[in-house]
C-alpha atoms as a PDB file:
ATOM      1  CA  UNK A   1      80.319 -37.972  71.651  1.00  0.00           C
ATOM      2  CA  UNK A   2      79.208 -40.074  68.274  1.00  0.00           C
ATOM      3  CA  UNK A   3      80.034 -43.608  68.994  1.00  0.00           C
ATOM      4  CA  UNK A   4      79.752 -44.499  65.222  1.00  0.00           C
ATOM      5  CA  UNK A   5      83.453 -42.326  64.890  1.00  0.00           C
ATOM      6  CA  UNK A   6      84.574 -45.927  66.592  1.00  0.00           C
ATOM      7  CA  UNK A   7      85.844 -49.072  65.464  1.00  0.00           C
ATOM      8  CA  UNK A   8      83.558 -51.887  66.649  1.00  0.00           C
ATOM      9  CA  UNK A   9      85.232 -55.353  65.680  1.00  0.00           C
ATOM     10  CA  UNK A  10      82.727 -58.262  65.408  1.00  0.00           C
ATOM     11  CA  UNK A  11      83.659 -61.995  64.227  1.00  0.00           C
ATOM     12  CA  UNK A  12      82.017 -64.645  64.398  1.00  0.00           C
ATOM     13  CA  UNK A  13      83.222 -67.385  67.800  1.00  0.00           C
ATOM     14  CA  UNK A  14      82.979 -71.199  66.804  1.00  0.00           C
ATOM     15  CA  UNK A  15      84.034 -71.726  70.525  1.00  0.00           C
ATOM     16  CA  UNK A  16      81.758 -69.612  72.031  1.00  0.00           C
ATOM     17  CA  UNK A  17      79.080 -70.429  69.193  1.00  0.00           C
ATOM     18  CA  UNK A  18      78.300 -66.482  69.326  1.00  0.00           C
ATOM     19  CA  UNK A  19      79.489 -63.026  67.478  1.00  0.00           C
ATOM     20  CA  UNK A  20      81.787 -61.809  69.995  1.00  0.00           C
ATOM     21  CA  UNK A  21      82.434 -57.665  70.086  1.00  0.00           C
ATOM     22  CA  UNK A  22      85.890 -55.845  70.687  1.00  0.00           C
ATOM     23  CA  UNK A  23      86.729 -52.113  70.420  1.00  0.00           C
ATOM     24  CA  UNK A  24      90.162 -51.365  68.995  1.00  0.00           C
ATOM     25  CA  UNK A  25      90.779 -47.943  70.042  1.00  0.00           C
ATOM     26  CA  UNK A  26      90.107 -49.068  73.686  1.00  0.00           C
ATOM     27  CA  UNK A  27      93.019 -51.680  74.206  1.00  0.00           C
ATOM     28  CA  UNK A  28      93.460 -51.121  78.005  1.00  0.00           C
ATOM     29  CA  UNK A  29      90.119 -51.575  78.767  1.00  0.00           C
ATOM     30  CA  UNK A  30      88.520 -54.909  78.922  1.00  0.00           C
ATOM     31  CA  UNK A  31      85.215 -54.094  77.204  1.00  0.00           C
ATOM     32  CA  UNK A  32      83.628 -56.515  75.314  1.00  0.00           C
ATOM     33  CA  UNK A  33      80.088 -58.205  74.665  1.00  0.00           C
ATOM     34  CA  UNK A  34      78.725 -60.650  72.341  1.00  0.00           C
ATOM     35  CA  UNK A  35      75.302 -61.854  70.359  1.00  0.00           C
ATOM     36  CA  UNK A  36      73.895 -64.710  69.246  1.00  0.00           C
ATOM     37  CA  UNK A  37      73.160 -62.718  65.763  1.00  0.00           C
ATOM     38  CA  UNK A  38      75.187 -60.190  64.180  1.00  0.00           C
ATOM     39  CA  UNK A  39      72.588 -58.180  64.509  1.00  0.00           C
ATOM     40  CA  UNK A  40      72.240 -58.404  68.366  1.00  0.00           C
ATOM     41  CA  UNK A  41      76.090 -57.824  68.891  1.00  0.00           C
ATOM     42  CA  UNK A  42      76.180 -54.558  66.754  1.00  0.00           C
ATOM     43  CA  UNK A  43      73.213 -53.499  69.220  1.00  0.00           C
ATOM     44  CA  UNK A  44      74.975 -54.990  72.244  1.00  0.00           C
ATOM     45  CA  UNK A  45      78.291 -52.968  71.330  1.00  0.00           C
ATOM     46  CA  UNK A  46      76.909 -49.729  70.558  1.00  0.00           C
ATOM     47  CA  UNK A  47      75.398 -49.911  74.362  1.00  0.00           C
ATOM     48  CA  UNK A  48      78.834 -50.909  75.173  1.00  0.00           C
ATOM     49  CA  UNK A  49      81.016 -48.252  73.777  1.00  0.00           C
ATOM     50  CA  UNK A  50      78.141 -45.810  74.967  1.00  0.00           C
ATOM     51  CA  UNK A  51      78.914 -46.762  78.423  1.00  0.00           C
ATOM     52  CA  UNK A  52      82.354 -46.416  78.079  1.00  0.00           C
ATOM     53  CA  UNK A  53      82.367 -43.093  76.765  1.00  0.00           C
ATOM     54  CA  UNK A  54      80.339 -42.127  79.417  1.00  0.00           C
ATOM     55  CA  UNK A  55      81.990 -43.628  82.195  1.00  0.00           C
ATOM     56  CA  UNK A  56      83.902 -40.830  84.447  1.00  0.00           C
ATOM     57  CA  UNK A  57      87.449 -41.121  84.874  1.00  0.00           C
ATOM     58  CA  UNK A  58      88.491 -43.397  81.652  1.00  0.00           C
ATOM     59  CA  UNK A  59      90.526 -41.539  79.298  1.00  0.00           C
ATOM     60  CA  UNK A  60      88.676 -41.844  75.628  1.00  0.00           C
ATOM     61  CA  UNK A  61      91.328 -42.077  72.996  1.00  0.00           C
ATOM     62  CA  UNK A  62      90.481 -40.200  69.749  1.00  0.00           C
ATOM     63  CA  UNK A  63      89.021 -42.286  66.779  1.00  0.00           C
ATOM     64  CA  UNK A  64      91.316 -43.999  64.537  1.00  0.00           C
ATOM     65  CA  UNK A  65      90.272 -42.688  60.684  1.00  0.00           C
ATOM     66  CA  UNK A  66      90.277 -44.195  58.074  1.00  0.00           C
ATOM     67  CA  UNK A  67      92.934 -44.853  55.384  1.00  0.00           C
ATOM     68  CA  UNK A  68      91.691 -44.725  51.790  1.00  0.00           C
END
């Protein structure tokens, strides 16, 4: 499955002085990561959302699309 067809939220944390990571079309599960650049958390989430869609037994919702 393509994991670019998936939203991948990053911002940057004052509190946790770090980009933090969050996937919107996976609300239930509690999948997140971080990096100290931007750079490092797109890498770090598109490991992330890898895992998840391979993980057995997790129901993978479909990707949102876009609205021009």
């Amino acid at each position: 499955m393509n994991t670019f067809r998936y939203q991948m939220v990053i911002v940057w944390s004052d509190e946790d002085d770090c980009y933090l990571v969050h996937f919107p079309e996976f609300p239930e599960q509690i999948y997140r990561t971080h990096g100290n650049s931007y750079e490092e958390a797109a890498r770090n989430g598109e490991k992330v959302l890898q895992l998840m869609l391979e993980k057995d037994g997790l129901p993978v919702p479909r990707p949102r699309s876009a609205v021009a």
